[in-house]
Protein backbone atom coordinates (compact mmCIF):
# COMPACT_ATOMS: atom_id res chain seq x y z
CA UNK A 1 89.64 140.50 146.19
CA UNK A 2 88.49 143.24 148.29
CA UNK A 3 85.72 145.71 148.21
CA UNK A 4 86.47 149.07 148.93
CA UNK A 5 84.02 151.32 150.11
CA UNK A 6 85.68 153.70 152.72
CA UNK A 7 89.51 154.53 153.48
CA UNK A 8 91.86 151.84 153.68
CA UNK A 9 95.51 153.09 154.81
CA UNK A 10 98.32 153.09 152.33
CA UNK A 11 100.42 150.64 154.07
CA UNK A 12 97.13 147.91 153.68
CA UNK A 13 97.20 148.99 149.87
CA UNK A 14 100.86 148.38 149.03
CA UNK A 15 100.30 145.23 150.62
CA UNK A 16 97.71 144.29 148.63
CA UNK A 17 99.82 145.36 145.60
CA UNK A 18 102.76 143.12 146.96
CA UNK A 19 100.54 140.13 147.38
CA UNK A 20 99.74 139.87 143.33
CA UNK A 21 101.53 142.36 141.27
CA UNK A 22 104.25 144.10 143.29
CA UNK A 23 103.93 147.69 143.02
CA UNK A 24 100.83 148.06 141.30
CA UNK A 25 96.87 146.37 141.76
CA UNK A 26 94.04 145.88 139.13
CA UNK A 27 90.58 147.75 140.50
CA UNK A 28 87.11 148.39 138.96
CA UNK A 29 85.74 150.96 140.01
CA UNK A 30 81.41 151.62 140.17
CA UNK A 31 81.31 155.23 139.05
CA UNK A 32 78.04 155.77 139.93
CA UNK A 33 78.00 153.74 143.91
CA UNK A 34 81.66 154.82 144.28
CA UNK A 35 82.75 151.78 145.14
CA UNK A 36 85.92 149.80 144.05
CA UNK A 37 87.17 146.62 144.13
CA UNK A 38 90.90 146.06 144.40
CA UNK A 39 93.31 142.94 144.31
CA UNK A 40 92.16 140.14 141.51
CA UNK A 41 94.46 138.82 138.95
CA UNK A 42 91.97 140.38 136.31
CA UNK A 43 89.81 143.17 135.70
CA UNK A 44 86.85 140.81 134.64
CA UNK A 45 86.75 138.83 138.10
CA UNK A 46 86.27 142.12 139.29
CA UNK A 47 83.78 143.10 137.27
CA UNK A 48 81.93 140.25 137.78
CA UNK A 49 81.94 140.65 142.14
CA UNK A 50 80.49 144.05 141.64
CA UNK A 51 77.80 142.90 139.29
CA UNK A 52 77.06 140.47 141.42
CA UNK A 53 76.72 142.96 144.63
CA UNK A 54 74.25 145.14 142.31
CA UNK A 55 76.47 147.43 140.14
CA UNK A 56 75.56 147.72 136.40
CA UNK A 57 78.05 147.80 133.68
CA UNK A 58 77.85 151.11 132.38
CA UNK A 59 78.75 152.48 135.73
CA UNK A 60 82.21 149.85 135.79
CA UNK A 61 85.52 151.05 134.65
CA UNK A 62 88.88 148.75 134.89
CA UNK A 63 91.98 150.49 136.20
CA UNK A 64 95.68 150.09 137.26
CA UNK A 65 97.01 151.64 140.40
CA UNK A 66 100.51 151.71 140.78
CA UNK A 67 100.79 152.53 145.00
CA UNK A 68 104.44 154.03 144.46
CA UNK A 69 103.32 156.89 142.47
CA UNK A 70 101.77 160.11 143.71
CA UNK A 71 97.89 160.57 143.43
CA UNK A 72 97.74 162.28 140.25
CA UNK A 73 100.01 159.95 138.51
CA UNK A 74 99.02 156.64 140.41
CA UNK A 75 95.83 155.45 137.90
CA UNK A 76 95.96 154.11 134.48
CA UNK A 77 93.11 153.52 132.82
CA UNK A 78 93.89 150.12 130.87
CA UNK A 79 91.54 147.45 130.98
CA UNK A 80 89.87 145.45 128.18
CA UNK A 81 86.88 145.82 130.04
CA UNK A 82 86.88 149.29 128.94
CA UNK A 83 86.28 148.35 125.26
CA UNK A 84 82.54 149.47 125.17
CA UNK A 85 81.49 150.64 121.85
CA UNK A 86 77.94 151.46 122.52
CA UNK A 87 79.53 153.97 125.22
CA UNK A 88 81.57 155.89 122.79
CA UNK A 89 84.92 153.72 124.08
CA UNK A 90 86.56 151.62 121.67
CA UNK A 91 89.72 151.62 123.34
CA UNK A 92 90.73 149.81 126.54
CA UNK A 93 91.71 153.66 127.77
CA UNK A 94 88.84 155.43 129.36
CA UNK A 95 88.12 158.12 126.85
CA UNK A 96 85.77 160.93 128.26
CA UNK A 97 87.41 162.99 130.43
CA UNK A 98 84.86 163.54 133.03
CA UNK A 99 84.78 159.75 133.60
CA UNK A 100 88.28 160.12 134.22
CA UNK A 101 88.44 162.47 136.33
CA UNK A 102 85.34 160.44 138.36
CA UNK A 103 87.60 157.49 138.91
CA UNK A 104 90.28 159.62 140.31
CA UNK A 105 88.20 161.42 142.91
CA UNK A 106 87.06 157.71 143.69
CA UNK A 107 90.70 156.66 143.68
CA UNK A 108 92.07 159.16 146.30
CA UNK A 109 88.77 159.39 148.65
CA UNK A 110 89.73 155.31 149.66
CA UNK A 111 93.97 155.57 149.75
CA UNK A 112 95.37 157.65 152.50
């Protein structure tokens, strides 16, 4: 896993994607540090390294990023980390659009 907290080139990302999943890598992403961390087999390992660092939950959010797409199509937000009922998100999507769009910003200030 790797902690992301200024720009990394796209060539180091897709090769980060290669090395588990192929064309696409499992992040969380602190909303509220803007930080990420990319390249575990699951979201909750994640998770779990930024807690650890000092993040709190309610700032975490699990995503996809597939590095072939372009930046406004690369993220999906699908995690079962994202299942937070006492947030108003009962689905593994991210749900409020301002979060959303928070995690894409993120997203595209660390890939080139």
């Amino acid at each position: 896993m790797k902690f992301i907290r200024e720009k990394i080139s796209h060539c180091e990302f897709m090769q980060i994607a290669h090395e588990r999943f192929g064309d696409m890598i499992k992040a969380v992403v602190d909303i509220r540090l803007e930080v990420m961390i990319v390249g575990g087999d699951l979201h909750s390992d994640e998770e779990a390294a930024l807690l650890e660092s000092g993040s709190n939950q309610i700032d975490l959010w699990g995503i996809n990023i597939y590095v072939d797409k372009s930046p406004d199509e690369r993220v999906e937000f699908d995690s079962v980390i994202n299942i937070r009922p006492a947030q108003n998100n009962r689905s593994r999507d991210v749900i409020d659009p301002l979060i959303r769009k928070k995690i894409v910003e993120i997203v595209n200030k660390f890939i080139e």
